[in-house]
N, C-alpha and C. Protein backbone atom coordinates (compact mmCIF):
# COMPACT_ATOMS: atom_id res chain seq x y z
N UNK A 1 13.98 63.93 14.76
CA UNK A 1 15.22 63.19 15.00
C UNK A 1 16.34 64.14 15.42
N UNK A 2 16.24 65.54 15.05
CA UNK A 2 17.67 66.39 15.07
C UNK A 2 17.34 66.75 16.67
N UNK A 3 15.96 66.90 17.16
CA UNK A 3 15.61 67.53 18.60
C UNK A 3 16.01 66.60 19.13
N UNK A 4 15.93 65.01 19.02
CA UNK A 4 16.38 64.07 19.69
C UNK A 4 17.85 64.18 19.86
N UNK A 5 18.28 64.09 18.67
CA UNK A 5 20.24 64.08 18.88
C UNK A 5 20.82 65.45 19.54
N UNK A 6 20.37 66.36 19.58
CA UNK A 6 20.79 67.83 20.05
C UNK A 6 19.89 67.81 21.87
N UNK A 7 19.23 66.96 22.32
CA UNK A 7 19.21 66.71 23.29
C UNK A 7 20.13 65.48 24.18
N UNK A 8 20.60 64.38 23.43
CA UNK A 8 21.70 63.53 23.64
C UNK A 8 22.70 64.53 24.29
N UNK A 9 23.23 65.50 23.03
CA UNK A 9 24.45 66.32 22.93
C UNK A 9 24.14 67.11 24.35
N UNK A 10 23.32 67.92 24.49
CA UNK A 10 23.04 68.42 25.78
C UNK A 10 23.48 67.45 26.95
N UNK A 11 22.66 66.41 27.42
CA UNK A 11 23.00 65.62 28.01
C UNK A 11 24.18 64.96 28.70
N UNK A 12 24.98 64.98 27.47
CA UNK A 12 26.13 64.18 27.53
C UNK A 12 27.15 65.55 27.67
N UNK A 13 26.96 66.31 27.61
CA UNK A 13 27.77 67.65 27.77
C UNK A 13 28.04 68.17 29.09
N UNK A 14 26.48 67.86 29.64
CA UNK A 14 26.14 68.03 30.96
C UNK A 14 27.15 67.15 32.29
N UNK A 15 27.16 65.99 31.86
CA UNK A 15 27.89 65.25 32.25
C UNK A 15 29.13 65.34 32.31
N UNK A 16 29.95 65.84 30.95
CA UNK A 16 30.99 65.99 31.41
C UNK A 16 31.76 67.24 31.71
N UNK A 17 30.47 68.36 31.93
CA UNK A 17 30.80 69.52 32.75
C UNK A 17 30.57 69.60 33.97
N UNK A 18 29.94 68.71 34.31
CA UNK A 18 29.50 68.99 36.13
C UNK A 18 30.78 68.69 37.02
N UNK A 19 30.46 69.43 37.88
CA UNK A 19 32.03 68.84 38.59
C UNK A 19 31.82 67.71 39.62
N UNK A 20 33.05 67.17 40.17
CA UNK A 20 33.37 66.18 40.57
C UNK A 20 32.87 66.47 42.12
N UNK A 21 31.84 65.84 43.06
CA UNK A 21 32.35 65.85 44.17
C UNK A 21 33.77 66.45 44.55
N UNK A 22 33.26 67.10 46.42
CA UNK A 22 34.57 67.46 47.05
C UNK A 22 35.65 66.03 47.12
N UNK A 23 36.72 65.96 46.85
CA UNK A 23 37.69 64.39 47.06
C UNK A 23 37.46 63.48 46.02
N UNK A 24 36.99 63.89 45.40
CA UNK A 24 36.65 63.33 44.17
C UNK A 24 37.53 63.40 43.22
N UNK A 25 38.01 62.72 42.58
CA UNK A 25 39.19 63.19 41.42
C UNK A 25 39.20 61.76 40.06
N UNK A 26 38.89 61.96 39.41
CA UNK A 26 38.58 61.30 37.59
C UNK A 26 40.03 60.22 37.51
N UNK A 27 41.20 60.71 38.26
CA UNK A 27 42.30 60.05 37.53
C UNK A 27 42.57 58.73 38.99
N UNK A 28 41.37 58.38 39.68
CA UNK A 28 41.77 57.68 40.87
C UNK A 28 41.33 56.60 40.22
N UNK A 29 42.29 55.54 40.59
CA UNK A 29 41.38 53.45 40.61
C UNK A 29 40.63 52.98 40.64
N UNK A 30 40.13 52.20 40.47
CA UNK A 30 39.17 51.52 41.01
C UNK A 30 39.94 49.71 41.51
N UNK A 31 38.98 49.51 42.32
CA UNK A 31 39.91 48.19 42.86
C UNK A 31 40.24 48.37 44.56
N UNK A 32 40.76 47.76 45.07
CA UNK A 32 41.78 47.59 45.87
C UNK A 32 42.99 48.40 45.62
N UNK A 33 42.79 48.90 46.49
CA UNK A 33 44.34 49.86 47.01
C UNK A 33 44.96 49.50 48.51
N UNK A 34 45.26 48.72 48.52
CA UNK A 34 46.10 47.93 50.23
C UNK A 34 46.97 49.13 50.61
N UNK A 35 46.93 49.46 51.56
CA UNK A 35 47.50 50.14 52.22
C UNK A 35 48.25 49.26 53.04
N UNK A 36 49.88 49.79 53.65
CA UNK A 36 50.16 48.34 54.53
C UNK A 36 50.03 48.18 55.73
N UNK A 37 48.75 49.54 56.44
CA UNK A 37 48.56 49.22 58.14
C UNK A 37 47.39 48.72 57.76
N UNK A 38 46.63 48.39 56.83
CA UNK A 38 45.01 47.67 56.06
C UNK A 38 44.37 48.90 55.91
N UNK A 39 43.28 48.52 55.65
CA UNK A 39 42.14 49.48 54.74
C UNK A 39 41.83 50.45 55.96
N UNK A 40 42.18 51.72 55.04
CA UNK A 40 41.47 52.81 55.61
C UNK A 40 39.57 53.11 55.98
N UNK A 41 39.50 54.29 56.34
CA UNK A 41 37.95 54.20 56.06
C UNK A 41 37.47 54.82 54.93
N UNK A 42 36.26 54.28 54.24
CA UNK A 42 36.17 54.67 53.45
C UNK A 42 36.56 53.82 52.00
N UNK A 43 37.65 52.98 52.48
CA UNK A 43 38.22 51.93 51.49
C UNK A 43 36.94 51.21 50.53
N UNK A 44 37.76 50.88 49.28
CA UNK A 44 36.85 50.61 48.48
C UNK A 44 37.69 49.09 47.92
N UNK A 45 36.85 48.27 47.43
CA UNK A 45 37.52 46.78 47.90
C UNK A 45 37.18 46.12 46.16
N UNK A 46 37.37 44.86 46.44
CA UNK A 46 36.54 44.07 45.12
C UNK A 46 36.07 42.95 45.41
N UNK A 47 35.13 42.02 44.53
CA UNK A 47 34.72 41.15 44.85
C UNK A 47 34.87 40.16 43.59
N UNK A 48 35.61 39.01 44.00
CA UNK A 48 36.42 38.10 42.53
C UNK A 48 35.43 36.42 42.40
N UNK A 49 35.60 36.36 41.42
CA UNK A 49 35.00 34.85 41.47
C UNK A 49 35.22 34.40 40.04
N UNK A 50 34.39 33.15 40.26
CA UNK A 50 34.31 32.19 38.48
C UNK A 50 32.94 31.86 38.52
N UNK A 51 32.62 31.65 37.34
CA UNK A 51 30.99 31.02 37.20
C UNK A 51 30.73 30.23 36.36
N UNK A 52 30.42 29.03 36.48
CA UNK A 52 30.60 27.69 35.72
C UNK A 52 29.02 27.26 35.51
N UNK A 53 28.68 27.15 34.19
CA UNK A 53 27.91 25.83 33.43
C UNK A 53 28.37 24.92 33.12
N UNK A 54 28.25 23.39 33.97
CA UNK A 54 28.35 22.38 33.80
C UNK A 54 28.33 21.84 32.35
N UNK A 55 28.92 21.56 31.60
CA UNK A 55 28.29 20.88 30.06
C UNK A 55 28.50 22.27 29.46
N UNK A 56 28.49 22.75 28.99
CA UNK A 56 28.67 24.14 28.43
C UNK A 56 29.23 24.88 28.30
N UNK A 57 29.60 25.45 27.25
CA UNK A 57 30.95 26.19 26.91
C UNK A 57 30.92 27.52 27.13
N UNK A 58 31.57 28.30 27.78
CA UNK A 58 31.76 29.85 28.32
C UNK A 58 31.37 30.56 27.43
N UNK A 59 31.65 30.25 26.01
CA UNK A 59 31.13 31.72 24.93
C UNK A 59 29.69 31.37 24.48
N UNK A 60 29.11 30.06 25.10
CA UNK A 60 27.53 30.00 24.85
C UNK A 60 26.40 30.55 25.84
N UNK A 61 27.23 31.08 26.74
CA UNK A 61 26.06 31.58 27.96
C UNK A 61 26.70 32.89 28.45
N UNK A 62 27.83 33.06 28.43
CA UNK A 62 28.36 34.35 29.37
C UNK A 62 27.73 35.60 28.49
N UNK A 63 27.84 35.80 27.35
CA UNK A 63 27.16 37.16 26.54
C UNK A 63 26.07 37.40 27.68
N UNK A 64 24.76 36.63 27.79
CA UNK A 64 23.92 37.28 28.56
C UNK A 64 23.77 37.62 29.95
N UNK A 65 25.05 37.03 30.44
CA UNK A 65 25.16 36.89 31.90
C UNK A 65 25.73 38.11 32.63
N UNK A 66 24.99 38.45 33.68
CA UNK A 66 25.84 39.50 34.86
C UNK A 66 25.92 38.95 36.42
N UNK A 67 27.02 39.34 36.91
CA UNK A 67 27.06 39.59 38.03
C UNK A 67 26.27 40.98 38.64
N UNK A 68 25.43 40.77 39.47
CA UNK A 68 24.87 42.08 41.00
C UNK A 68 25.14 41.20 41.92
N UNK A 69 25.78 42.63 42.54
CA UNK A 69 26.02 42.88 44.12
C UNK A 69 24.90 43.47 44.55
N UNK A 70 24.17 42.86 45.67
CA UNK A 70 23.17 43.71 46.45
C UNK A 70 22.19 44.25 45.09
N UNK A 71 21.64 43.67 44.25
CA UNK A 71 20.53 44.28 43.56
C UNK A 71 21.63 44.59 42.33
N UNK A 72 21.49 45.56 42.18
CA UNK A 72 22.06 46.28 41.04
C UNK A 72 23.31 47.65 41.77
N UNK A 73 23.34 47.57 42.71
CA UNK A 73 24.18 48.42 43.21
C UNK A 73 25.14 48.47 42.82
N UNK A 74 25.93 47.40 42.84
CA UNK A 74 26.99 47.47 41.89
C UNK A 74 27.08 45.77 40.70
N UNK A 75 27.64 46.28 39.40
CA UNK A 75 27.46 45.00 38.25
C UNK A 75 28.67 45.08 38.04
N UNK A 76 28.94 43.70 37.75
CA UNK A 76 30.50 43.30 36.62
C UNK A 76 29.46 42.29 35.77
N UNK A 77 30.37 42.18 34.81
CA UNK A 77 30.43 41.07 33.74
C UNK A 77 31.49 39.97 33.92
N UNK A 78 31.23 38.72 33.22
CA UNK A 78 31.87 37.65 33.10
C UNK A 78 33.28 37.60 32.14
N UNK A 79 34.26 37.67 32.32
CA UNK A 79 35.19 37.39 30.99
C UNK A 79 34.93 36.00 30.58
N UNK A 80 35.66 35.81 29.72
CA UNK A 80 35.47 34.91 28.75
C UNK A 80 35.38 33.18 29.11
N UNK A 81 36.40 33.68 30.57
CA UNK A 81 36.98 32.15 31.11
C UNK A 81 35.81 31.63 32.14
N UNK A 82 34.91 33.10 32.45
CA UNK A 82 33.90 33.04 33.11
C UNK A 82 33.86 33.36 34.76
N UNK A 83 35.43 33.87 34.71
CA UNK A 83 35.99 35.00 36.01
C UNK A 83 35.16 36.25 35.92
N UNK A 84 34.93 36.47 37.30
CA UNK A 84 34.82 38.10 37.21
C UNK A 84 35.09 38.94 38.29
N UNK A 85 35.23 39.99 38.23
CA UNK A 85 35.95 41.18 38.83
C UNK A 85 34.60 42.18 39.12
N UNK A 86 34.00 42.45 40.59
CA UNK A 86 33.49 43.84 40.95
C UNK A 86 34.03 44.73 41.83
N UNK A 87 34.34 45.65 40.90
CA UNK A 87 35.30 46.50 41.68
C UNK A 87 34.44 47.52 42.67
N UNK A 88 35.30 48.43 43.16
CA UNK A 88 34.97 49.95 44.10
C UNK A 88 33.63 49.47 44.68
N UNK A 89 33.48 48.39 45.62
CA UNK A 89 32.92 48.02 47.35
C UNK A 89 33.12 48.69 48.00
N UNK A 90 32.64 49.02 48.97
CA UNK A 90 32.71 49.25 50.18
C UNK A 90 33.03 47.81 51.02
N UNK A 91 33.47 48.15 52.01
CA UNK A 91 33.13 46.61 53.16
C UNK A 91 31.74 47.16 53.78
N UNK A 92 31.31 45.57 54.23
CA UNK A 92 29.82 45.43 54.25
C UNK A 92 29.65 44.14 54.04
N UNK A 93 28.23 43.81 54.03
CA UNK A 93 27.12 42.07 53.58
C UNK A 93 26.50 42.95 52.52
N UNK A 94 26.97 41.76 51.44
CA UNK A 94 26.42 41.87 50.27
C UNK A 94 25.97 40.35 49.52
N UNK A 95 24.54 40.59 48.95
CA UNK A 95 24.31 39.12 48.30
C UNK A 95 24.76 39.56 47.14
N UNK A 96 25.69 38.36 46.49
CA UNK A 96 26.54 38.10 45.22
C UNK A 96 25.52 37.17 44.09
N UNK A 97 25.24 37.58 43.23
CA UNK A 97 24.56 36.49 41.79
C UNK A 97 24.29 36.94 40.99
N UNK A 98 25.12 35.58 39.99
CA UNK A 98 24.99 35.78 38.85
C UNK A 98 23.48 35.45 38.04
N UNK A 99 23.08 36.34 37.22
CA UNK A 99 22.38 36.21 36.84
C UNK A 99 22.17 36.07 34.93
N UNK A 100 21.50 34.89 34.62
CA UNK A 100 21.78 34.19 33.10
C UNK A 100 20.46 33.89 32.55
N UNK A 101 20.40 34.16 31.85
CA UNK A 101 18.02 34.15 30.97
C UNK A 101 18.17 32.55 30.86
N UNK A 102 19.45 32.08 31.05
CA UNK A 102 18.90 30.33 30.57
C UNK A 102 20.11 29.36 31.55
N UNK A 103 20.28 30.21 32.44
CA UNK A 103 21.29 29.06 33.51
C UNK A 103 21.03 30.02 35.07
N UNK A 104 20.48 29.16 36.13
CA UNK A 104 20.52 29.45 37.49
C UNK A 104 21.31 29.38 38.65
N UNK A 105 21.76 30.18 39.10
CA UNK A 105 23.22 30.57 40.25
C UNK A 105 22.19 30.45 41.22
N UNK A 106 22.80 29.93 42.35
CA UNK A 106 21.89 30.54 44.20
C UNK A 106 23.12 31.46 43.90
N UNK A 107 22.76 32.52 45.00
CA UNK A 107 23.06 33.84 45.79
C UNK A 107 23.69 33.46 46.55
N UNK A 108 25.10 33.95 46.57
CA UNK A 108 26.21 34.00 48.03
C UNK A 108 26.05 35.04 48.63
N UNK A 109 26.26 34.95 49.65
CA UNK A 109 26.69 36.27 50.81
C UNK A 109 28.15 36.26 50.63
N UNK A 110 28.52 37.83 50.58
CA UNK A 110 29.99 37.98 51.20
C UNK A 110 30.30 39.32 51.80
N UNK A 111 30.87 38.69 53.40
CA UNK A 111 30.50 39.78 53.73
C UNK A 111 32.38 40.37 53.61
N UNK A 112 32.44 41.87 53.44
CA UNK A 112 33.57 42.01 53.61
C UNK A 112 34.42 43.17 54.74
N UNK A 113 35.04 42.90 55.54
CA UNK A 113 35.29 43.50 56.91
C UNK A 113 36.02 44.92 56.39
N UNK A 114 36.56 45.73 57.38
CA UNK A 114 37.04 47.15 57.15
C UNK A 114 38.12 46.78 56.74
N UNK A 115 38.86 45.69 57.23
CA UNK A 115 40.50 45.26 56.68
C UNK A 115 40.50 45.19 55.63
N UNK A 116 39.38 44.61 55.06
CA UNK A 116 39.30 44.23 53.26
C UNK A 116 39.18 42.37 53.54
N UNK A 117 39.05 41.75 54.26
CA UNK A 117 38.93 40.33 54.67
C UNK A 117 37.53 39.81 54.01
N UNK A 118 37.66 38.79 53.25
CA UNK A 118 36.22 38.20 52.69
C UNK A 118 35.78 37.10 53.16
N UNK A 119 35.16 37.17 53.67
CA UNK A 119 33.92 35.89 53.76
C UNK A 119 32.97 35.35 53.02
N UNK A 120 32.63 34.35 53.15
CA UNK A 120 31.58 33.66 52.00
C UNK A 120 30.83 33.29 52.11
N UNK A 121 29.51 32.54 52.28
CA UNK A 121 28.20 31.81 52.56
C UNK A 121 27.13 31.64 51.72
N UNK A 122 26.80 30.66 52.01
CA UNK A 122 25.25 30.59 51.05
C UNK A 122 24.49 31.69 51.90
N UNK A 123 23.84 32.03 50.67
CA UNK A 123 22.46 33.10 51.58
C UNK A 123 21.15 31.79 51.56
N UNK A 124 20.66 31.88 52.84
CA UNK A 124 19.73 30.55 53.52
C UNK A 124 18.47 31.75 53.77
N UNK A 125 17.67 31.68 52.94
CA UNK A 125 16.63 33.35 53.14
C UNK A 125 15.43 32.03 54.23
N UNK A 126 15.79 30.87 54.98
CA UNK A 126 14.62 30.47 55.14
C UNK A 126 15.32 29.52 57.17
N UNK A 127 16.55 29.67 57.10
CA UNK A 127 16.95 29.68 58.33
C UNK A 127 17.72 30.10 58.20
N UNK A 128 17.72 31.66 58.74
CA UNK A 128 19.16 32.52 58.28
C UNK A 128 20.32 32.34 59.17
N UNK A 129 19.80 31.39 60.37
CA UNK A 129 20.82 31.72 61.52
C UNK A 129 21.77 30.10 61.05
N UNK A 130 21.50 29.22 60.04
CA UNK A 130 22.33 28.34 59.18
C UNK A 130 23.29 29.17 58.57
N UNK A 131 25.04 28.93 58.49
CA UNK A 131 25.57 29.63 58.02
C UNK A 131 26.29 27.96 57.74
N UNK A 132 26.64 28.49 56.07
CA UNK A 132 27.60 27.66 55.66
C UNK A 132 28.73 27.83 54.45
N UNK A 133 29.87 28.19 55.02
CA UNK A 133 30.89 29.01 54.39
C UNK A 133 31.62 28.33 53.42
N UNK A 134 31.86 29.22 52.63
CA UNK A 134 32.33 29.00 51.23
C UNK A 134 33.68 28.97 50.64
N UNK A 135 34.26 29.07 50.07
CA UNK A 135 35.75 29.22 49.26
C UNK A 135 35.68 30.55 48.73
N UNK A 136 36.85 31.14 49.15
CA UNK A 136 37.13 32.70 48.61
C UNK A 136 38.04 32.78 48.16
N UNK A 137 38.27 33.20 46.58
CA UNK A 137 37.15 33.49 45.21
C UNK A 137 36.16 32.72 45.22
N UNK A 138 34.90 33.36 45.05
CA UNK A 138 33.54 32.32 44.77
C UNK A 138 33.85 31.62 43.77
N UNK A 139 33.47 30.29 43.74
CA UNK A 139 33.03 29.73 42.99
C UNK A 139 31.72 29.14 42.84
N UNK A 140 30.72 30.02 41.87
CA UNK A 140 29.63 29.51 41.46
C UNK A 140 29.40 28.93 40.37
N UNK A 141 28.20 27.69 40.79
CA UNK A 141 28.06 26.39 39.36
C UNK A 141 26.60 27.04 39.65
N UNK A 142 26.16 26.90 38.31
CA UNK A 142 24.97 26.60 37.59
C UNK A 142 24.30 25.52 38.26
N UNK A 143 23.00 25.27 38.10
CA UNK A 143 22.14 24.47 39.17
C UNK A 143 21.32 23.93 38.09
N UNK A 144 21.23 24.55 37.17
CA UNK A 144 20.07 24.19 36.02
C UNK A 144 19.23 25.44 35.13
N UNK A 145 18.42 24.79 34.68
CA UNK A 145 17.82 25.93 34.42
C UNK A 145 16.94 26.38 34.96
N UNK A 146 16.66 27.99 34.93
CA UNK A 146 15.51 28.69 35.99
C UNK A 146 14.09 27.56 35.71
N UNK A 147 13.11 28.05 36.73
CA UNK A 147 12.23 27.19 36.84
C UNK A 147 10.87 28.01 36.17
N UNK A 148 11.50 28.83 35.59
CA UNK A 148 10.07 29.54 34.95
C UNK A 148 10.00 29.17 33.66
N UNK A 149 11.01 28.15 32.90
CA UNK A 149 10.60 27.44 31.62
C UNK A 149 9.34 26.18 32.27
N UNK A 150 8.40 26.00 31.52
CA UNK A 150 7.39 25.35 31.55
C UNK A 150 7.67 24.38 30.80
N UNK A 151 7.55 23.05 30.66
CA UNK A 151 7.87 21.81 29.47
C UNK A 151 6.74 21.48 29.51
């Protein structure tokens, strides 16, 4: 057990001795930073929404719930009201969903331009050239439950 914890300590030491990337600096934001001629390059953006279970109360499902962007690339969590905030994006197409062990989201697209401008869409993985645009902040509802419960 002591080789275990004295390797943690290593670890975690390691981490916070390595240095920072060149431009890199510990005391910068995360978020949106507007500039007022728009986003530089390089800009780093966010992505906002709400996520609703029909019938169901926010502190009975959000504990297990996350938001991914694009896989796991980047995660937020749900607050309480069932808003959430993913910060430091890039602009780009990214599929947005939430994901819950006992309530099912479809996947939005959003794509977001160099200005910092958001767009919205269902992701259609089966006629992709169907585009049908959304309200920005997402708002995603629950659909039911996943289909891998068996009754």
């Amino acid at each position: 057990m002591a080789a275990r914890s004295g390797a943690a300590c290593l670890v975690l030491l390691w981490l916070f001795a390595s240095p920072l990337p060149d431009g890199a600096c510990g005391s910068e934001a995360a978020g949106t930073a507007e500039s007022p001629g728009g986003a530089g390059p390089g800009e780093r953006f966010k992505i906002e929404g709400r996520a609703v279970v029909p019938g169901v109360k926010p502190q009975d499902w959000i504990a297990g719930a996350r938001v991914l962007v694009d896989g796991e690339e980047h995660v937020g969590f749900l607050k309480t009201d069932g808003s959430f905030v993913v910060h430091d994006v890039p602009s780009g197409s990214y599929v947005v969903e939430v994901i819950s062990p006992a309530h099912k989201f479809e996947p939005v697209r959003v794509d977001i331009t160099s200005k910092g401008k958001m767009r919205a869409r269902y992701v259609n993985y089966i006629k992709t050239s169907e585009v049908v645009r959304l309200p920005y902040p997402l708002q995603m509802k629950s659909s039911g439950p996943p289909s891998y419960f068996i009754k």
